[in-house]
Protein backbone atom coordinates (compact mmCIF):
# COMPACT_ATOMS: atom_id res chain seq x y z
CA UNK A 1 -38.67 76.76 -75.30
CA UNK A 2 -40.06 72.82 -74.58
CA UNK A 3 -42.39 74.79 -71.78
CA UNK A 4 -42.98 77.82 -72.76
CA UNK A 5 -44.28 79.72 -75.85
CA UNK A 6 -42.99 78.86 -79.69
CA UNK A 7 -42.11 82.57 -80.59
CA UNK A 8 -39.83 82.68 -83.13
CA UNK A 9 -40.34 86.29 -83.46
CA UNK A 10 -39.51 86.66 -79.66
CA UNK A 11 -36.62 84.60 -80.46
CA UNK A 12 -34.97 86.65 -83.52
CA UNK A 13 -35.38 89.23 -81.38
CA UNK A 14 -33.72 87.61 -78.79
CA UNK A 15 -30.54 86.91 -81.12
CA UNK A 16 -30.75 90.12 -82.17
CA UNK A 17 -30.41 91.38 -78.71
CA UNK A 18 -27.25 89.59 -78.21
CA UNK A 19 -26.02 90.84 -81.44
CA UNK A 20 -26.65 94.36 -80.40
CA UNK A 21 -24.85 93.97 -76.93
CA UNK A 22 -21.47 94.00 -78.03
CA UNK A 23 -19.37 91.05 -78.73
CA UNK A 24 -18.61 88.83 -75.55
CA UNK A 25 -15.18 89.07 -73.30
CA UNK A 26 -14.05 86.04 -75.02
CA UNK A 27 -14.47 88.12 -78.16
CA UNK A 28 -17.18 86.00 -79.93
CA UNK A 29 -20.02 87.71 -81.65
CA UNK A 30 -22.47 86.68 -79.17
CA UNK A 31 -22.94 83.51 -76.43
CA UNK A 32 -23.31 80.07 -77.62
CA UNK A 33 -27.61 79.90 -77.81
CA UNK A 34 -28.90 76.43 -77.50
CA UNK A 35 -32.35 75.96 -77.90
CA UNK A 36 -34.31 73.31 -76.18
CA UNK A 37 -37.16 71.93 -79.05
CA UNK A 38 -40.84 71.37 -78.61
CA UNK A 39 -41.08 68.18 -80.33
CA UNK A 40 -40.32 65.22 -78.29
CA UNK A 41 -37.75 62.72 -79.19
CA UNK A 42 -39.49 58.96 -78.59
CA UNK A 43 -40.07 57.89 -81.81
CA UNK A 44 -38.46 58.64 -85.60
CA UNK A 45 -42.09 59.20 -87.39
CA UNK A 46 -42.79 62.36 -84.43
CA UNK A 47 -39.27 64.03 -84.81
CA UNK A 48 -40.60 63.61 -88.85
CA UNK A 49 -43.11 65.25 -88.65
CA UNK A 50 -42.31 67.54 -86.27
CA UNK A 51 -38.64 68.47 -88.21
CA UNK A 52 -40.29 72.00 -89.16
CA UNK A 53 -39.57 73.70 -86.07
CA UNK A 54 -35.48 72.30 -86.35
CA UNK A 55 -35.89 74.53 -89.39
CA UNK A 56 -37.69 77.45 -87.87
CA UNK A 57 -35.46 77.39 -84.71
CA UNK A 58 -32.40 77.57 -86.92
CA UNK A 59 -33.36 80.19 -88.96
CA UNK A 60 -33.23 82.75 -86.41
CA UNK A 61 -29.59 82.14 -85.83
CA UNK A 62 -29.23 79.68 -82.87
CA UNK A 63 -26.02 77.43 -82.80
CA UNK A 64 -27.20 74.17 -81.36
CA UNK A 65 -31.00 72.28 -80.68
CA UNK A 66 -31.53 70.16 -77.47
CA UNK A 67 -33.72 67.71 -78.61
CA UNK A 68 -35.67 66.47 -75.30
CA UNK A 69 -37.49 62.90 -74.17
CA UNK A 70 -34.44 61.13 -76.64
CA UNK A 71 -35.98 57.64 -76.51
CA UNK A 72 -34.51 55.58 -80.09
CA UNK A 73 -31.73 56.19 -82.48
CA UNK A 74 -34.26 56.98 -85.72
CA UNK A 75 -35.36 59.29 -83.33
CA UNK A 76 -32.24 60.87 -82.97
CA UNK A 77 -30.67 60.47 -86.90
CA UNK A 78 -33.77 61.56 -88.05
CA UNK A 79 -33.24 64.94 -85.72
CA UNK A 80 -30.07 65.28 -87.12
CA UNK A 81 -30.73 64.86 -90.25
CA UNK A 82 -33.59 67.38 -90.33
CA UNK A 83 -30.74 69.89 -89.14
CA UNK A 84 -28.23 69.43 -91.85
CA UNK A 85 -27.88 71.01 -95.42
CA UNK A 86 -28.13 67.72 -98.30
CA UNK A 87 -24.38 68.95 -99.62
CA UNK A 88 -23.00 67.82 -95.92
CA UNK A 89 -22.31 64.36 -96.72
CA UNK A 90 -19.92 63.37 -93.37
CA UNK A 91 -21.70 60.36 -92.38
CA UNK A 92 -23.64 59.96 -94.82
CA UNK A 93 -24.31 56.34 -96.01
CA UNK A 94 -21.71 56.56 -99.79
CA UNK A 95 -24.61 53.37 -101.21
CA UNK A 96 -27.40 56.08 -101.65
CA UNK A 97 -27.95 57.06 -105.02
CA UNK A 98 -26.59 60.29 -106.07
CA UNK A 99 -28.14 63.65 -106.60
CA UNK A 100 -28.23 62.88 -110.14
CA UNK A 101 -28.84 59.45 -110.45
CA UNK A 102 -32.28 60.49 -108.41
CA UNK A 103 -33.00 63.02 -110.32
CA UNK A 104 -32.93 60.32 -113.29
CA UNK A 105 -35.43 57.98 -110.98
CA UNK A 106 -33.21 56.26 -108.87
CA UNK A 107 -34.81 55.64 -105.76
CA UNK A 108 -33.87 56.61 -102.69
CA UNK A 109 -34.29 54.01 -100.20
CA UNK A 110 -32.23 53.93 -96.86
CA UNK A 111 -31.61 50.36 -95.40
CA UNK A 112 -29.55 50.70 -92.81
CA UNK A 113 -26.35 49.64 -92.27
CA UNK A 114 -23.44 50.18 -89.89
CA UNK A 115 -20.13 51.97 -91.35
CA UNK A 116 -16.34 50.58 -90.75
CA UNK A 117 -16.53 51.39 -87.27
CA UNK A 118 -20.04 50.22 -86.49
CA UNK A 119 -21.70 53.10 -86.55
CA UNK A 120 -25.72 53.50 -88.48
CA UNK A 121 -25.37 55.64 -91.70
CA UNK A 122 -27.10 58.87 -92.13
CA UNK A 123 -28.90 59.82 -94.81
CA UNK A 124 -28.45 62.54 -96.55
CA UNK A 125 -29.77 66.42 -94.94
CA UNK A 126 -33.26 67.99 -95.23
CA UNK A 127 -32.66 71.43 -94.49
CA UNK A 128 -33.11 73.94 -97.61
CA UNK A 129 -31.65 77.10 -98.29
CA UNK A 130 -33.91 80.02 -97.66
CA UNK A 131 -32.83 80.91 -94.02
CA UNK A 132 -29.61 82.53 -94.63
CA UNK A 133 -31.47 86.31 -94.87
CA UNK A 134 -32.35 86.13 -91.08
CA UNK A 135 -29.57 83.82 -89.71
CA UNK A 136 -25.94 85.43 -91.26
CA UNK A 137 -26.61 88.70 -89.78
CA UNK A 138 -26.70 86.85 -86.52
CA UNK A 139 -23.69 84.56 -86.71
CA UNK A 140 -21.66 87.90 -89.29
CA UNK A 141 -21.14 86.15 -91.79
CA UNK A 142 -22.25 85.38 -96.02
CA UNK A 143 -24.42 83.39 -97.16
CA UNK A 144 -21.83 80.71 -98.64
CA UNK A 145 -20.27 80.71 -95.07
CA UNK A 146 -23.32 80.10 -93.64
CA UNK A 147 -24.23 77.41 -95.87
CA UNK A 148 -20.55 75.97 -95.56
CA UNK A 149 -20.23 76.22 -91.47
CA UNK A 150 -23.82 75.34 -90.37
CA UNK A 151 -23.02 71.59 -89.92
CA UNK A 152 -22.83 69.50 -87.18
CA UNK A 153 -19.65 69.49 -85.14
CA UNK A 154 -17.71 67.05 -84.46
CA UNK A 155 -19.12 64.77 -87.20
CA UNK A 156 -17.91 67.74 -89.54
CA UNK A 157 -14.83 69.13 -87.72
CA UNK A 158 -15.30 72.78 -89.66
CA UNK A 159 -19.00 72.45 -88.03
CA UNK A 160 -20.42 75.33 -85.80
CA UNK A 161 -23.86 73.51 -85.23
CA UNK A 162 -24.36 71.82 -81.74
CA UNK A 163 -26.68 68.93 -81.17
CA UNK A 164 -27.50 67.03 -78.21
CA UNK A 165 -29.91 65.15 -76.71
CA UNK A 166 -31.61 64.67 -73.24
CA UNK A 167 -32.29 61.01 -72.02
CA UNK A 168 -35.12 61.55 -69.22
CA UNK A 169 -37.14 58.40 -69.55
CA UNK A 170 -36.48 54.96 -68.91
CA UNK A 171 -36.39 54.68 -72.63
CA UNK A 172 -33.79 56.62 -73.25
CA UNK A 173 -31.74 55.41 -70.33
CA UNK A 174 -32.47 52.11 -71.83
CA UNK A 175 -31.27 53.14 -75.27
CA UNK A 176 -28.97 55.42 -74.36
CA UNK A 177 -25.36 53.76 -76.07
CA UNK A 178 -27.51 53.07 -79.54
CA UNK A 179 -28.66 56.88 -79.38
CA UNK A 180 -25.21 58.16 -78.52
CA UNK A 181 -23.93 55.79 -81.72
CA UNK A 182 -26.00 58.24 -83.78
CA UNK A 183 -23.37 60.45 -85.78
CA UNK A 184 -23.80 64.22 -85.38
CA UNK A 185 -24.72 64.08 -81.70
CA UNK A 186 -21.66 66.41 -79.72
CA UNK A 187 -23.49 67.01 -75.95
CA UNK A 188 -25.69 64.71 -74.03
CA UNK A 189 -27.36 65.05 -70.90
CA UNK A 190 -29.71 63.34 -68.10
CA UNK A 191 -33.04 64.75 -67.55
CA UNK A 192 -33.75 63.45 -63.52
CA UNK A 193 -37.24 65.56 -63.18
CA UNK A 194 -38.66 64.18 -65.74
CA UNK A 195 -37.28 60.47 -65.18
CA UNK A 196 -37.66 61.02 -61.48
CA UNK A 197 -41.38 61.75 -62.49
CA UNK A 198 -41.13 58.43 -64.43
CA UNK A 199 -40.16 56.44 -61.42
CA UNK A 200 -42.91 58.04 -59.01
CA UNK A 201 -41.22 60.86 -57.63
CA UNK A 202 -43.44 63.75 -57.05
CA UNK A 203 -40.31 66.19 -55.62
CA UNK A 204 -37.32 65.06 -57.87
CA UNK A 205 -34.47 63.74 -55.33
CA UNK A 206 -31.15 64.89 -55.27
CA UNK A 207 -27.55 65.08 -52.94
CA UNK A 208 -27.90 62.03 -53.75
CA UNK A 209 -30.20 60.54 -56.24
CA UNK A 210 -31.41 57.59 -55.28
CA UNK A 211 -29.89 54.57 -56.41
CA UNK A 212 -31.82 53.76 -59.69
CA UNK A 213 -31.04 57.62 -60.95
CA UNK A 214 -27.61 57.16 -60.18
CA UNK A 215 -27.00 54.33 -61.88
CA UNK A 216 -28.76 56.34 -64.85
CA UNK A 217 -26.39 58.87 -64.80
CA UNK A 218 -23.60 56.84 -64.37
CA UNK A 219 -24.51 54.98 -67.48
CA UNK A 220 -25.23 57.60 -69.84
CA UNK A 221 -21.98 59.43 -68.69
CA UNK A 222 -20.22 56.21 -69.42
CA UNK A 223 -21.43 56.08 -72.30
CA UNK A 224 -20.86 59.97 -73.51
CA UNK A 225 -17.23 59.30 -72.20
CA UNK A 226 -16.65 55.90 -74.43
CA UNK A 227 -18.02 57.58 -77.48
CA UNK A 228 -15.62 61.61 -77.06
CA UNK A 229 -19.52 63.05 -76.76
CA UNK A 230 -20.03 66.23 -74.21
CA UNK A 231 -21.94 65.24 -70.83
């Protein structure tokens, strides 16, 4: 979907499809559906802004978002954040105020801070209720165990939400161990035709990459591998 058209009707009909084909040979309802979002990932104030579409995409029953051109880690929480329901509190930084004590005028003001194992805090999920009607009859189940299993996995190890991101700048090569520390992230990924863009390659080189894409992917493996995250 980065490229090409944001259809979300095209795309609920799309799950549908699947749904309608028959369970897979491995017996799940349908394949895994991971959906590569428009908005690019370079700065936290654009993912922000742009956090509507996490909320369309996810309504139409997809299980994970790709969020492309990853470039800072309030980039990144605030992507994950935008995907998770407010009573999903894994990661979550325990200082905010609570539910109540805002809605008595406490205010709610992130400074962030690492956790016990240095790790940023999240704050707490902006996703509300109100997609369940279109999304359970996709993944077969209630609305409750919709609510209660759309969370990010492994942050939340009874999650069935993917994340990931795709470092394909020098930015997010650059940033890529503070963006992996981001809690809620489970895949990760080099993009090399948009870096090798980046670093003045018309045709993007491959078997091999040249050195400086190498030692890209090299690091951001390294770094996936370090941290238990997907590569």
């Amino acid at each position: 979907m980065e490229h090409g058209a944001f259809d979300m009707t095209g795309l609920a009909a799309y799950m549908q499809g699947l749904v309608d084909g028959g369970p897979t040979k491995s017996g799940h309802r349908t394949p895994t559906v991971i959906v590569e979002a428009v908005v690019n990932g370079t700065d936290e104030a654009n993912v922000r802004f742009s956090s509507w579409q996490f909320r369309q995409i996810l309504a139409r029953g997809v299980h994970g978002i790709l969020l492309c051109q990853a470039e800072t880690a309030g980039a990144v929480r605030a992507f994950v954040e935008a995907c998770r329901y407010p009573h999903h509190l894994e990661g979550v930084d325990p200082m905010l105020p609570t539910p109540l004590a805002r809605l008595n005028g406490a205010p709610s003001i992130y400074v962030e801070r690492p956790d016990a194992k240095g790790q940023p805090y999240l704050r707490v999920g902006l996703r509300g209720k109100g997609s369940e009607p279109s999304a359970t009859p996709i993944w077969g189940v209630n609305g409750d165990e919709y609510l209660s299993r759309c969370d990010v996995w492994p942050l939340n190890p009874k999650g069935e939400l993917l994340l990931g991101v795709k470092l394909e700048s020098p930015e997010g090569v650059a940033n890529c161990e503070e963006i992996l520390d981001v809690p809620g992230i489970g895949f990760a990924e080099m993009g090399p035709g948009d870096l090798s863009l980046s670093l003045g390659y018309l045709q993007m080189p491959r078997d091999p990459f040249p050195p400086e894409m190498q030692a890209a992917r090299d690091r951001i493996f390294n770094a996936c591998k370090k941290r238990g995250i997907a590569y």
